[in-house]
Protein backbone atom coordinates (compact mmCIF):
# COMPACT_ATOMS: atom_id res chain seq x y z
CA UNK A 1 104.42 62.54 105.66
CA UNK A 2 104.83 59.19 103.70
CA UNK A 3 107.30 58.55 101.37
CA UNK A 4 104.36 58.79 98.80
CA UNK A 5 102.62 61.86 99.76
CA UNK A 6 106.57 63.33 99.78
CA UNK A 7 107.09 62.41 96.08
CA UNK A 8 103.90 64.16 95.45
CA UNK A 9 104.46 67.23 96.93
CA UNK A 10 108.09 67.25 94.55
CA UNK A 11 105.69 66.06 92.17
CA UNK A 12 103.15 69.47 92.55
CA UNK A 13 106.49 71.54 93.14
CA UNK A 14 107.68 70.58 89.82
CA UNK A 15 104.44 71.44 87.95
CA UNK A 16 104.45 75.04 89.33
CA UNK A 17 108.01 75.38 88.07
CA UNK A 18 106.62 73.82 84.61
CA UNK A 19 104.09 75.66 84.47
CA UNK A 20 105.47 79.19 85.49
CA UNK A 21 109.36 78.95 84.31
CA UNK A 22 111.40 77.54 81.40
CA UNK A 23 113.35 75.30 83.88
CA UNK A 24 113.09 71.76 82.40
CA UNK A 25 111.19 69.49 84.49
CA UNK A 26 111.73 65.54 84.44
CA UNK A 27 109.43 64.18 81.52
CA UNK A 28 106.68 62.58 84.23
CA UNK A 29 105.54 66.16 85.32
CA UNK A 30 102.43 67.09 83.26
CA UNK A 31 99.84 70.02 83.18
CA UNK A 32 96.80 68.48 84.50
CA UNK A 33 94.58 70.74 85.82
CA UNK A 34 94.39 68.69 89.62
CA UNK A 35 97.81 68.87 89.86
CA UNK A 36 98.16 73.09 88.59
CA UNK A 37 95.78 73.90 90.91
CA UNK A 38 97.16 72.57 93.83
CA UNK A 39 100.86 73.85 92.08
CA UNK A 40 99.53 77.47 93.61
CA UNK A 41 100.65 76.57 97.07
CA UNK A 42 103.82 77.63 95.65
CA UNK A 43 103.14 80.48 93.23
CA UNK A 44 104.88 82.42 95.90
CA UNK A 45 108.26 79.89 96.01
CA UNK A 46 108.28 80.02 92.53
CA UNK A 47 108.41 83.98 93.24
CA UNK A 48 111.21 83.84 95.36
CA UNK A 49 113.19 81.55 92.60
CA UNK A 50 112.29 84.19 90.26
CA UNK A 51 113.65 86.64 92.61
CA UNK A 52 116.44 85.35 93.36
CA UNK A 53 117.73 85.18 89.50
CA UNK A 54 117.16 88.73 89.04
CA UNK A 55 118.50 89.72 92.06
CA UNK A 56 121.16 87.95 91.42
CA UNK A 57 121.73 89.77 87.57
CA UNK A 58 121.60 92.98 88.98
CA UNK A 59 124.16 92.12 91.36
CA UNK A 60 126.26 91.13 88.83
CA UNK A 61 125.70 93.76 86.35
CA UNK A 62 125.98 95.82 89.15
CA UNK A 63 130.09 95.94 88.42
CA UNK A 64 130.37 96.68 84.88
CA UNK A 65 127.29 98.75 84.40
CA UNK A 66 125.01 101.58 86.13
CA UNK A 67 122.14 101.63 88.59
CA UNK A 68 119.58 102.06 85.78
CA UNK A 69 121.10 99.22 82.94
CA UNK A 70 121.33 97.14 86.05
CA UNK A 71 117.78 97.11 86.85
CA UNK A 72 116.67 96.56 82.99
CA UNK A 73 119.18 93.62 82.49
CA UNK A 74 117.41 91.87 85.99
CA UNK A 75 113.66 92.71 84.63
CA UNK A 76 114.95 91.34 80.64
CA UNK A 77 116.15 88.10 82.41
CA UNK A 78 113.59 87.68 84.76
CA UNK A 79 111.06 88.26 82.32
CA UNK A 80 113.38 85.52 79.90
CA UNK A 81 113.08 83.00 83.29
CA UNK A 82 108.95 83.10 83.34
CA UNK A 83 108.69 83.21 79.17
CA UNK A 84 107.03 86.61 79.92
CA UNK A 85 104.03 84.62 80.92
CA UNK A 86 102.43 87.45 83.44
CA UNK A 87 103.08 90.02 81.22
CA UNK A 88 101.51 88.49 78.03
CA UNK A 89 98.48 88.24 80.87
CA UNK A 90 98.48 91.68 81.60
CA UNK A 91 98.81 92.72 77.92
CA UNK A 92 95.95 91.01 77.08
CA UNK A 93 93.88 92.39 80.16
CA UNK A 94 94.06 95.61 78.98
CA UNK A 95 93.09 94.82 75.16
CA UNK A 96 90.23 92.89 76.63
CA UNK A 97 88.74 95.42 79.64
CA UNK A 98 90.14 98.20 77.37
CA UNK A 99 88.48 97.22 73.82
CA UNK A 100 85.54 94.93 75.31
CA UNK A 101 82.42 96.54 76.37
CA UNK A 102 80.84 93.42 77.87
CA UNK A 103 82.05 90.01 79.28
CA UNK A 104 81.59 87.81 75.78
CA UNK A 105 83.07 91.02 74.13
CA UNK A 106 86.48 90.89 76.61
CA UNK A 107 86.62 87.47 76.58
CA UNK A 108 86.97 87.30 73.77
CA UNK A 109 89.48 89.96 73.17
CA UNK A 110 91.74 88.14 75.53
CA UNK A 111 92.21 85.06 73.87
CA UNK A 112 93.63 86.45 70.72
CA UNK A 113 97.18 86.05 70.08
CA UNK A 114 97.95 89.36 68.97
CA UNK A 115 98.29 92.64 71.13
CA UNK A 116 96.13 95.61 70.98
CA UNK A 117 97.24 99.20 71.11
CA UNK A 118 95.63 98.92 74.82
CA UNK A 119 98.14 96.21 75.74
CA UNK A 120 101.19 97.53 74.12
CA UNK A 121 100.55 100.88 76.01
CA UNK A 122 99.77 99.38 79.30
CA UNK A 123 102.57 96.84 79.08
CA UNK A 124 105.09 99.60 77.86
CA UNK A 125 104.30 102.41 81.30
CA UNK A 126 103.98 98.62 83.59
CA UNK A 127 106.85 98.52 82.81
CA UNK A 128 108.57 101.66 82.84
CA UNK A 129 107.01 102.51 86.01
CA UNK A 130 108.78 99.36 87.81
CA UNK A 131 112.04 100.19 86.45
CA UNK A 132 111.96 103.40 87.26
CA UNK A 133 110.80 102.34 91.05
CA UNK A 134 113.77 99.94 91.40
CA UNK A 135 116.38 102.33 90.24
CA UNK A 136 114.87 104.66 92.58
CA UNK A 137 115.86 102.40 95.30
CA UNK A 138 119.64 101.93 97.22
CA UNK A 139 121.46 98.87 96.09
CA UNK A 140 120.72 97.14 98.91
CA UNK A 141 116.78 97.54 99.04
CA UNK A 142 116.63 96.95 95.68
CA UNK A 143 118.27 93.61 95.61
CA UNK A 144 116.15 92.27 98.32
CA UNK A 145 112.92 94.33 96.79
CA UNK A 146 113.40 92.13 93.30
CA UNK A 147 113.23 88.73 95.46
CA UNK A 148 110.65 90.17 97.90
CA UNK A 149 108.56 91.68 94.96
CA UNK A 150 108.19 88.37 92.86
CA UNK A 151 107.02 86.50 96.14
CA UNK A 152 104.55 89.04 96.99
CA UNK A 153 102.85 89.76 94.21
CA UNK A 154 102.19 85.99 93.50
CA UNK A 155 101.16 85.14 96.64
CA UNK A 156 98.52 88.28 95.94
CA UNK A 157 97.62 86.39 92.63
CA UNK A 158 96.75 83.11 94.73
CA UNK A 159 94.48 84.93 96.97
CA UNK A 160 92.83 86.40 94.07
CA UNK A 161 92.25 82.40 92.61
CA UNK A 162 90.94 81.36 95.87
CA UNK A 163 88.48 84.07 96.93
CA UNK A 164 87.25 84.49 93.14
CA UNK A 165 85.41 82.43 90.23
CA UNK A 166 86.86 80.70 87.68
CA UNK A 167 84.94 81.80 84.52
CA UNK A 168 86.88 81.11 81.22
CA UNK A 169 85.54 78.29 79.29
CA UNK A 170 84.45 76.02 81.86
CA UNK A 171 82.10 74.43 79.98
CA UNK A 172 84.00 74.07 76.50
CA UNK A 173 86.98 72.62 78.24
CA UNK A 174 84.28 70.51 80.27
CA UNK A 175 87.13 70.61 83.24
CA UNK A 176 85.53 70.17 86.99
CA UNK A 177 85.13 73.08 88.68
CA UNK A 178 86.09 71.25 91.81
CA UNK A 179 89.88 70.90 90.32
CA UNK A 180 89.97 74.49 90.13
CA UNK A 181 89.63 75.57 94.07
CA UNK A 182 92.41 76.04 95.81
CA UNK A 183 92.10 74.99 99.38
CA UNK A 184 93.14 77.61 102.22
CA UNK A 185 96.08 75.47 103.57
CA UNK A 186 97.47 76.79 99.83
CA UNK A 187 96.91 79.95 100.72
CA UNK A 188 98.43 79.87 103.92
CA UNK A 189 101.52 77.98 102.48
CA UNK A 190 101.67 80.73 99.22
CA UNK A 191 101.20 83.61 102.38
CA UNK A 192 104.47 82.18 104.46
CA UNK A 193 107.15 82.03 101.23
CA UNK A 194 105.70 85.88 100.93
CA UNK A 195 106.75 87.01 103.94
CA UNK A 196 110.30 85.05 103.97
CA UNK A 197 112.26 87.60 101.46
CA UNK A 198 110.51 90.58 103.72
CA UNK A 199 112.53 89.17 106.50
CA UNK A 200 115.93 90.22 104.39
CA UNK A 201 115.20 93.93 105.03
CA UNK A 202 115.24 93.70 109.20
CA UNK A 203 112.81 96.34 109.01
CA UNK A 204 109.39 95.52 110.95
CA UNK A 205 107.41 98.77 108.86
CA UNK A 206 108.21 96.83 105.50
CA UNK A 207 105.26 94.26 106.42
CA UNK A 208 103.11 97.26 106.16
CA UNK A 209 103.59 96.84 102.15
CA UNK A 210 101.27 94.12 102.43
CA UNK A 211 98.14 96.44 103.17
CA UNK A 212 98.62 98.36 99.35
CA UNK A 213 99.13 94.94 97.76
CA UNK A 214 95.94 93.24 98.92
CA UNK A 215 94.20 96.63 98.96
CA UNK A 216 94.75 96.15 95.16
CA UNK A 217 94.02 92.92 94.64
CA UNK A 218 90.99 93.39 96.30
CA UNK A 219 90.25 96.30 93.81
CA UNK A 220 91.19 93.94 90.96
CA UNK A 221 89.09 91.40 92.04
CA UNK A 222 85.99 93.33 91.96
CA UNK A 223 86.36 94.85 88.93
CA UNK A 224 86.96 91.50 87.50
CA UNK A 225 83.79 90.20 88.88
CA UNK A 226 81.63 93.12 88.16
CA UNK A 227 82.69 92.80 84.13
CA UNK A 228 83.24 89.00 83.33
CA UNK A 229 82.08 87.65 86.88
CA UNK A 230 85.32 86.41 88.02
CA UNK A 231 88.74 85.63 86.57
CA UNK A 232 90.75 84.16 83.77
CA UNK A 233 94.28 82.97 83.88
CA UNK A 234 94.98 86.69 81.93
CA UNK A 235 93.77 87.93 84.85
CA UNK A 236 95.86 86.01 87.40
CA UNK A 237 98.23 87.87 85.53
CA UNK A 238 97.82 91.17 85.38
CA UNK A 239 96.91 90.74 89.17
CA UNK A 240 100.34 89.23 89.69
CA UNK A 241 102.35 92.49 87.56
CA UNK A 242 100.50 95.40 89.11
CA UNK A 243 100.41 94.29 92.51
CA UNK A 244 104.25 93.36 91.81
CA UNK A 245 104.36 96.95 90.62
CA UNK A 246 102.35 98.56 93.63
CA UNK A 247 104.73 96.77 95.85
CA UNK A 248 108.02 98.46 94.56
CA UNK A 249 106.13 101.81 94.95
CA UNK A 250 104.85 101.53 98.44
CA UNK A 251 108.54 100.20 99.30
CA UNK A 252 109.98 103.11 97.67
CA UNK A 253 107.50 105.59 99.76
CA UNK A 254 108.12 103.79 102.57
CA UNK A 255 111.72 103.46 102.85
């Protein structure tokens, strides 16, 4: 790799963290839709960043408070890191697919700014049902399930962007299809920063989680495509929290 082709790859690396954190990012990076797409390759990285902050919290908070205020003060901040950007998406999934009755209907549901009863529900038991999951957990697994959960479940989301359509707006926005397919060497890239945080537990049955996440995306996927024929950044989303959400519960049966 070039000395050019390095600075772009910093260059895509910093538009994934611009695009899915509040870090600040030097002023150059931008949100062109070439450069977000290819940003996906590390969705997952991002994930592990993400992680890693909230593990981090709840190791912290860990020594002044319980298991249970722990595990809310690592989901607040986490959720404070991303700008609540994946929840707002899964909010807005359930006002649309809960409300809409066909795909102009739930589009269009999903592209106003305010939440529905549908989203505040959903959002509200998402929610409850991960914290309730982590406390569940020892200290230990916890701590490495927060890092290995955020890597995951993003990784899931860019599988879902690369085996489904793109359907939101693509004509009013008149943006190139072509910009929006991820290429499988992002997919492979997005797969190996997955598996990295699994490696923390030294547990070969963990990798077995992977078989309820994709089982779900794939689930997600379809429903997506049978109702609005593909999916919407909303739905990258909600894809991203539930199979985030799965994961914690499969590791919790599992260990």
């Amino acid at each position: 790799m070039n000395l050019r082709s390095f600075k772009k790859e910093i260059d895509i690396f910093l538009t994934a963290i611009l695009f899915f954190t509040r870090i600040p990012c030097p002023k150059h990076i931008h949100h062109s839709s070439e450069m977000l797409t290819k940003s996906n390759r590390y969705f997952s990285l991002i994930g592990i960043m993400v992680g890693i902050w909230g593990a981090i919290i709840y190791y912290l908070a860990e020594f002044f408070f319980n298991n249970s205020i722990s595990v809310l003060l690592s989901m607040a901040n986490t959720i404070w890191l991303t700008g609540a950007f994946h929840e707002d998406g899964f909010a807005d999934v359930c006002d649309g697919f809960g409300g809409g009755w066909n795909k102009e209907k739930i589009l269009s549901i999903m592209k106003d700014s305010r939440v529905g009863t549908y989203g505040v529900v959903g959002l509200g038991l998402l929610l409850a049902i991960k914290h309730q999951a982590l406390i569940d957990l020892d200290t230990r697994s916890c701590f490495f399930a927060i890092i290995s959960g955020h890597a995951i479940s993003r990784f899931a989301a860019t599988t879902l962007v690369y085996t489904t359509p793109y359907v939101q707006d693509i004509d009013k926005s008149k943006v190139n299809q072509a910009t929006l397919n991820i290429q499988f060497k992002d997919v492979l890239i997005g797969g190996f920063f997955a598996i990295l945080p699994l490696l923390l537990f030294q547990n070969i049955w963990v990798f077995l989680v992977f078989i309820p996440v994709m089982i779900t995306k794939y689930l997600l996927a379809n429903y997506f495509n049978k109702w609005i024929g593909g999916y919407t950044g909303d739905c990258a989303g909600a894809t991203q929290q539930l199979t985030e959400v799965v994961f914690y519960l499969s590791l919790l049966f599992l260990l």
